[in-house]
N, C-alpha and C. Protein backbone atom coordinates (compact mmCIF):
# COMPACT_ATOMS: atom_id res chain seq x y z
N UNK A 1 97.09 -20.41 79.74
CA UNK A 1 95.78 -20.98 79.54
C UNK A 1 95.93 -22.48 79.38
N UNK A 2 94.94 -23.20 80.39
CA UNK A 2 94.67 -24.34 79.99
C UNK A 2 93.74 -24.99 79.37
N UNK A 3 93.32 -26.26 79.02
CA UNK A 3 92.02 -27.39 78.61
C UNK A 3 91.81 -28.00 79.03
N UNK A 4 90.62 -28.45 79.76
CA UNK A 4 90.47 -30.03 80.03
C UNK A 4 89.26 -30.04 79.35
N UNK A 5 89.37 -30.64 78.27
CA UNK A 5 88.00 -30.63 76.72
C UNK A 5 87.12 -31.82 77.28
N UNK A 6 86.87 -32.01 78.16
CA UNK A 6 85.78 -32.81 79.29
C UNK A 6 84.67 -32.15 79.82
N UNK A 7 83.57 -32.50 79.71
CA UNK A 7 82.60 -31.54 80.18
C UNK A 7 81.59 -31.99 81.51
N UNK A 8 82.06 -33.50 81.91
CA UNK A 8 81.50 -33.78 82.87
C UNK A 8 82.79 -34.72 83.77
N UNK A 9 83.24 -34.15 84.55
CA UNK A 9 82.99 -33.65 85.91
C UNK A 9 83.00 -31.99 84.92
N UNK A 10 82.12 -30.96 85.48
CA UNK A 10 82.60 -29.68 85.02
C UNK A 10 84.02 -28.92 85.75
N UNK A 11 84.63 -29.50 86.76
CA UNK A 11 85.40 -28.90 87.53
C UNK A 11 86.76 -29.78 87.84
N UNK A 12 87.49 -30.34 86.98
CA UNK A 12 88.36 -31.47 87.37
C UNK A 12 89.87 -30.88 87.69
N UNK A 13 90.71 -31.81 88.58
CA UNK A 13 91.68 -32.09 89.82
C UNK A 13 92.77 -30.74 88.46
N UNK A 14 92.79 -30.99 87.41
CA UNK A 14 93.74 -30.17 86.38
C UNK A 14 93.46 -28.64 86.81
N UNK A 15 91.67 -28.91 86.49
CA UNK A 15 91.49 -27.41 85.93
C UNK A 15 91.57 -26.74 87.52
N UNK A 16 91.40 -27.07 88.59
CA UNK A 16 91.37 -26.79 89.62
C UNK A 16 92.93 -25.97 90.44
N UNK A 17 93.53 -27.39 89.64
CA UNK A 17 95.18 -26.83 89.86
C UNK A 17 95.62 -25.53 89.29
N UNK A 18 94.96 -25.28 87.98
CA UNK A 18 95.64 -24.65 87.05
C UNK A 18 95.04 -23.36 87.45
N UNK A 19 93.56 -23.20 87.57
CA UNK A 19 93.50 -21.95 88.47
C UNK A 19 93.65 -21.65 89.70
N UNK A 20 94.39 -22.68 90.45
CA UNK A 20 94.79 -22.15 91.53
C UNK A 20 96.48 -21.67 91.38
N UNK A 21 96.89 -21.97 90.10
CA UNK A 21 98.30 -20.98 89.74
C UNK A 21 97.99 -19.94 89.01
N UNK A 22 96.68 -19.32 88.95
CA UNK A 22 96.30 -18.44 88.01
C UNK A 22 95.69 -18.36 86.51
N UNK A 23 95.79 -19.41 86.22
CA UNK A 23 95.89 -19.62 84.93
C UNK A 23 94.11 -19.63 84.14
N UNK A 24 94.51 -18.95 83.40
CA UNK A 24 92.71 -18.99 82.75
C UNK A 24 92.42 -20.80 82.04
N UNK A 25 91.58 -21.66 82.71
CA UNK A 25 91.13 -22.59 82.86
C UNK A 25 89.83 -22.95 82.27
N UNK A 26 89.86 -23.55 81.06
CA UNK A 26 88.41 -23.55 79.83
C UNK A 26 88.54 -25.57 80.36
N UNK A 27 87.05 -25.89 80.38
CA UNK A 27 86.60 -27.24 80.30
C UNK A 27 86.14 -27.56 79.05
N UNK A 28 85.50 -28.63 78.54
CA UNK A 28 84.82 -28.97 77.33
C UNK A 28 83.36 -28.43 77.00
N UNK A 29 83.00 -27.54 77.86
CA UNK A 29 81.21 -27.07 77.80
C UNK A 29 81.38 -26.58 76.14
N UNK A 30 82.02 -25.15 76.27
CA UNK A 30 82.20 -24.43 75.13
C UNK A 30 82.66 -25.68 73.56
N UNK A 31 83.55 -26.30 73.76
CA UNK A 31 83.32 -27.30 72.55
C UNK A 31 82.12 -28.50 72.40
N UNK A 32 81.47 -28.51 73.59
CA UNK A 32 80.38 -29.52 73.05
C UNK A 32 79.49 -28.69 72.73
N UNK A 33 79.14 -27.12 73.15
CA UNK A 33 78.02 -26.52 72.81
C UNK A 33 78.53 -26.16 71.11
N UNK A 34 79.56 -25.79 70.80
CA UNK A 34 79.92 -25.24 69.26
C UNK A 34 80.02 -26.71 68.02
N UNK A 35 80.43 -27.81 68.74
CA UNK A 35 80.24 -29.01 68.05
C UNK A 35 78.46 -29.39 67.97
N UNK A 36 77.35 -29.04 68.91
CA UNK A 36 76.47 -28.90 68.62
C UNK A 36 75.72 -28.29 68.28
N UNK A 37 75.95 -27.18 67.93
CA UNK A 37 75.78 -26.07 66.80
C UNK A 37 76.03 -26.14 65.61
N UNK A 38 77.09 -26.72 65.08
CA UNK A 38 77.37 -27.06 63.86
C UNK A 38 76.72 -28.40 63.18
N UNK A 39 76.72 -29.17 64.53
CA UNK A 39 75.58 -30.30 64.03
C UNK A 39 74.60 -29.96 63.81
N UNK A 40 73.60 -29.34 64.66
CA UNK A 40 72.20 -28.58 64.21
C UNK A 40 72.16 -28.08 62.85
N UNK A 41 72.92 -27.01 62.56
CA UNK A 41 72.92 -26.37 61.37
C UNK A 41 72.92 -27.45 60.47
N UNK A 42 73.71 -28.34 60.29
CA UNK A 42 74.04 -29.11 59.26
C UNK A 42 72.75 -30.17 58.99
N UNK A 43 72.11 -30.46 59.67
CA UNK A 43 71.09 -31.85 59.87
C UNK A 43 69.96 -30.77 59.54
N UNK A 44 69.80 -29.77 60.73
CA UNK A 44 68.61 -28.88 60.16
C UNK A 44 68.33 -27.75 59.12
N UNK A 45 69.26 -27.17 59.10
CA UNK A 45 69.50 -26.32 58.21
C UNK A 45 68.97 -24.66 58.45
N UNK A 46 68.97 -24.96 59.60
CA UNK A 46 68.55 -24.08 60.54
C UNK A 46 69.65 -23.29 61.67
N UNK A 47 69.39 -22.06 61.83
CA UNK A 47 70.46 -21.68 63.08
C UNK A 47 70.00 -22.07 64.40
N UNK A 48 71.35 -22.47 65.24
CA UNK A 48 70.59 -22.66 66.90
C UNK A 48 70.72 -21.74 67.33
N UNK A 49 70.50 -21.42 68.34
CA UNK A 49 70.18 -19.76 69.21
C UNK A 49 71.51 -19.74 70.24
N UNK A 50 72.87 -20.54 69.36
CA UNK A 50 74.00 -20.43 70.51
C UNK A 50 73.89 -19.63 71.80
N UNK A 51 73.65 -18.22 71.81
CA UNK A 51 73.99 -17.35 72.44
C UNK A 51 72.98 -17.81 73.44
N UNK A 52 71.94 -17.57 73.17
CA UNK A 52 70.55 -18.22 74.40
C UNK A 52 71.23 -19.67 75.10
N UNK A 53 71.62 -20.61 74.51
CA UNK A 53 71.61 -21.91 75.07
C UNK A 53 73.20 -21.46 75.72
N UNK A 54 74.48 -20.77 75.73
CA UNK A 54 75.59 -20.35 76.12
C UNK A 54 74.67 -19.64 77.61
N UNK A 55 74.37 -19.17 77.50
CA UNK A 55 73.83 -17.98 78.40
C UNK A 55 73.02 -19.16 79.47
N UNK A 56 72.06 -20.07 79.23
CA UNK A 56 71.64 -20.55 79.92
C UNK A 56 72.56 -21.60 80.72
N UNK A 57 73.63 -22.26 79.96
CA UNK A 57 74.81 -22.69 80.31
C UNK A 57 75.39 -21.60 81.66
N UNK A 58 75.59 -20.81 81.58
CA UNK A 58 76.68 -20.10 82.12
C UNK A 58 75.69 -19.91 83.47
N UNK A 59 74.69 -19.70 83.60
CA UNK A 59 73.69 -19.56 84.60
C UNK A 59 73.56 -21.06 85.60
N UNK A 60 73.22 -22.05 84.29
CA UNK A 60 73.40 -23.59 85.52
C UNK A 60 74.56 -23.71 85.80
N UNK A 61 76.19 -23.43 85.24
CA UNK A 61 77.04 -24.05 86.04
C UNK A 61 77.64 -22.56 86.69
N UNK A 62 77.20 -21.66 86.71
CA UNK A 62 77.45 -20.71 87.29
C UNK A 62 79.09 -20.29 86.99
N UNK A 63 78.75 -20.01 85.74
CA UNK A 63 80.74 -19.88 84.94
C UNK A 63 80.74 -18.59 84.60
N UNK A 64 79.87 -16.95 85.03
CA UNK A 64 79.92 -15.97 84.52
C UNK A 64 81.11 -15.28 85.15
C-alpha cells in the first residue's frame, strides 16, 4: 500500500505507478474529508454526515 496525501491532481505519476505494480493506492481525498469532519464537529458541535459527503465523493471522482 501506498500514499500520495494530495488531493488535487486526484490521480498522480506515483499513484499511477504504484497501481500499475498492483499495489492498493489511497490519495489525500479520505484525509481531507476526515480532517474536515473533525473540524466541523469541533467549531460546530455538531456531526457531519461523513458517510453522505464520502459517498458523494466516491460518485464525482468515480473511486467505487
Amino acid at each position: 500500500m501506498v500514499a500520495d496525501t494530495i488531493y488535487q491532481p486526484f490521480e498522480t505519476p506515483f499513484l499511477k505507478l504504484a497501481r500499475s505494480k498492483g499495489l492498493t493506492a489511497l490519495n489525500g481525498l479520505g484525509m481531507l474529508l476526515f480532517q474536515a469532519t473533525e473540524a466541523f464537529e469541533i467549531w460546530t458541535g455538531e456531526t457531519m454526515p461523513t458517510a453522505e459527503i464520502w459517498s458523494a465523493l466516491e460518485e464525482k471522482y468515480n473511486t467505487k
